[in-house]
Protein backbone atom coordinates (compact mmCIF):
# COMPACT_ATOMS: atom_id res chain seq x y z
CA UNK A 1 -11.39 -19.02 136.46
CA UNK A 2 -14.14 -16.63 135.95
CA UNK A 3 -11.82 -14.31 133.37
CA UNK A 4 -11.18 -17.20 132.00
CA UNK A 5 -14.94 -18.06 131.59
CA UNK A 6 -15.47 -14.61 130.24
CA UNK A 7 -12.67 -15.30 127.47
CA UNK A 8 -14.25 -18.49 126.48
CA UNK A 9 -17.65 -16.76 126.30
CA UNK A 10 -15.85 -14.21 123.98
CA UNK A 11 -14.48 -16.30 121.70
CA UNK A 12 -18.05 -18.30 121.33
CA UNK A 13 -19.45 -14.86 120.26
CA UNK A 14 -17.18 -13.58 117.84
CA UNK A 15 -17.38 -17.49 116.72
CA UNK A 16 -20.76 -17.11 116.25
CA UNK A 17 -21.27 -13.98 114.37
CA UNK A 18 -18.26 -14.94 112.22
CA UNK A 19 -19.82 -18.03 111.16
CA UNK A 20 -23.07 -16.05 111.13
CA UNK A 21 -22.19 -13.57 108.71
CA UNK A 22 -20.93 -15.76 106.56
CA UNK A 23 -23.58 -17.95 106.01
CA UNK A 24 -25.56 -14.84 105.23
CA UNK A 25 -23.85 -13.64 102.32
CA UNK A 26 -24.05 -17.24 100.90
CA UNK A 27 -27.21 -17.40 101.37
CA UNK A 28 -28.11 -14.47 99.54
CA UNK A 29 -25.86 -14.77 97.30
């Protein structure tokens, strides 16, 4: 349960930065 907790967590930060990044380069663009 707790690697799976870890995974999740993971997956929430690459989410995150993904979606992140992208609305920075629309925005300035």
């Amino acid at each position: 349960m707790r690697s799976k907790g870890a995974i999740t967590l993971a997956v929430l930060v690459l989410v995150l930065g993904f979606v992140g990044c992208g609305a920075t380069s629309s925005y300035n663009s």
